[in-house]
Protein backbone atom coordinates (compact mmCIF):
# COMPACT_ATOMS: atom_id res chain seq x y z
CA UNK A 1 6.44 17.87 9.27
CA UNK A 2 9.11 15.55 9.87
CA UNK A 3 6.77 12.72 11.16
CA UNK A 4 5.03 12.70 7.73
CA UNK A 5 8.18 12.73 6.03
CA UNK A 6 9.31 9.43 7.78
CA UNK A 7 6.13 8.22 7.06
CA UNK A 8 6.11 8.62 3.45
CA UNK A 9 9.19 7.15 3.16
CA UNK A 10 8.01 3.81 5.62
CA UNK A 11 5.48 3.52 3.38
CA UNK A 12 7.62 3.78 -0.03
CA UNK A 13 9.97 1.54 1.45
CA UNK A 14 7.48 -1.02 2.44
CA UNK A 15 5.69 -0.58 -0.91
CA UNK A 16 9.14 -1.76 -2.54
CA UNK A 17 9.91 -4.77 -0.66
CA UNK A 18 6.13 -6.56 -0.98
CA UNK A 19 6.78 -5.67 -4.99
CA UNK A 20 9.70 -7.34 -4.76
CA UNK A 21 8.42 -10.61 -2.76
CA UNK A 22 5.34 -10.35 -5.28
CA UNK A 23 7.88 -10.77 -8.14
CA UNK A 24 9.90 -13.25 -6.30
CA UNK A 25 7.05 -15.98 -5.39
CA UNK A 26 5.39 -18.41 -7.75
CA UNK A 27 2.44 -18.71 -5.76
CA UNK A 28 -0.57 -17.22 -7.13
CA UNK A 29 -2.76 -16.84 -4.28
CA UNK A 30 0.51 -15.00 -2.14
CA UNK A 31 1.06 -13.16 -5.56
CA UNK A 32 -2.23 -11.75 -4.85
CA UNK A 33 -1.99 -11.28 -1.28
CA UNK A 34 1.23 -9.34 -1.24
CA UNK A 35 -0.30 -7.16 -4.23
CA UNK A 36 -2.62 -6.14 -1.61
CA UNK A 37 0.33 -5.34 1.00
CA UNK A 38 2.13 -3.25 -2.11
CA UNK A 39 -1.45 -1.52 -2.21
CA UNK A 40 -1.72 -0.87 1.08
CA UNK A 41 1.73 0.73 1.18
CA UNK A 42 1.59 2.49 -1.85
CA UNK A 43 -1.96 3.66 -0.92
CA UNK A 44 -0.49 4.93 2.53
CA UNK A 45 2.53 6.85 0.72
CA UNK A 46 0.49 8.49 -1.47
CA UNK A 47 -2.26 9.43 1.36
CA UNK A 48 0.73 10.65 3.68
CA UNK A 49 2.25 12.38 0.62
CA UNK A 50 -1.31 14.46 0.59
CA UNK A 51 -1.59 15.32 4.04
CA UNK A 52 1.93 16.63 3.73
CA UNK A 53 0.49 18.99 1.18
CA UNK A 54 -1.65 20.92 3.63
CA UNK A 55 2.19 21.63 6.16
CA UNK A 56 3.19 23.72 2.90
CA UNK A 57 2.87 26.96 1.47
CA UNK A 58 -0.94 26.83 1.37
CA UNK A 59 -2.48 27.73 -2.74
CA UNK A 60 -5.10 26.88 -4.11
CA UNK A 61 -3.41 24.10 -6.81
CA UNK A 62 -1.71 22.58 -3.31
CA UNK A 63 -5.03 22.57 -1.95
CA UNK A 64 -6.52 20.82 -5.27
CA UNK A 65 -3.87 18.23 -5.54
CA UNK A 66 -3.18 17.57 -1.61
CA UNK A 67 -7.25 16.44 -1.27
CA UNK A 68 -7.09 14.17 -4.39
CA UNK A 69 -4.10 12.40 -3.17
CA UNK A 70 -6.26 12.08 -0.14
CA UNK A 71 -8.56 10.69 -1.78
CA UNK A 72 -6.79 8.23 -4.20
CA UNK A 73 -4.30 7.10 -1.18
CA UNK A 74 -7.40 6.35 0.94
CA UNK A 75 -8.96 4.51 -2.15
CA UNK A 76 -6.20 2.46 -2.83
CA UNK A 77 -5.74 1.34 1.04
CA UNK A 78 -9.34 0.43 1.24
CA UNK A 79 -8.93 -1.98 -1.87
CA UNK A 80 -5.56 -3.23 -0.81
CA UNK A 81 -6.96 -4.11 2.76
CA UNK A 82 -10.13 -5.90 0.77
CA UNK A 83 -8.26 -7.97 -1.35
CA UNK A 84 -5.52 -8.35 1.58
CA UNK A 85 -8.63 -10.08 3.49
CA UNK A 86 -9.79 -12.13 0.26
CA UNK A 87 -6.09 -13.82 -0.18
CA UNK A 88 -5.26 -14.06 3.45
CA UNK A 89 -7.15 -17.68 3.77
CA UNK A 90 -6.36 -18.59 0.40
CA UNK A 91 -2.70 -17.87 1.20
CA UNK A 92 -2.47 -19.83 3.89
CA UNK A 93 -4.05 -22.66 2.67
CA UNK A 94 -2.03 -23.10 -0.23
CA UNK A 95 0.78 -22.37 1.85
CA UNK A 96 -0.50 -25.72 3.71
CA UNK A 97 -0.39 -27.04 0.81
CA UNK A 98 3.16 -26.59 -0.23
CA UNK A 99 4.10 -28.08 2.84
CA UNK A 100 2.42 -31.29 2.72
CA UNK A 101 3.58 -32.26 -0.80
């Protein structure tokens, strides 16, 4: 399916440029916020890269390895979004921060 196709690689792209910003910033509590956006985004690609699996040539393997991508990709967006909503705050406050000194 196309629209999966663009999707996975949205999400791969995505997943590149928050790893970059994360190694660009000296900020630790944005270091950990944009580790949760890479999550997210990696998550996603790998969950999109598993529902792609089922558009195939259906066996039994595909099957196998399409549901655990599922799975992981849909683990790793649920943490990502949790510690996306722990650093949020913290991210802007330090950001605050940085601006007053």
């Amino acid at each position: 399916m196309p629209i999966l196709v663009f999707c996975i690689i949205v999400s791969f792209m995505l997943y590149l440029f928050y790893k970059t910003k994360y190694f660009r910033t000296n900020r630790p509590m944005e270091k950990g916020w944009l580790s949760g956006k890479s999550a997210m985004a990696l998550g996603s690609f790998v969950l999109f890269f598993g529902i792609n699996q089922f558009f195939l040539e259906l066996s039994t393997a595909r099957i196998i390895v399409g549901v655990l991508f599922i799975l992981f990709g849909s683990a790793s967006v649920f943490n990502g979004f949790r510690q996306y909503k722990h650093f949020l705050p913290l991210a802007v406050e330090e950001a605050d921060s940085y601006e007053a000194t």
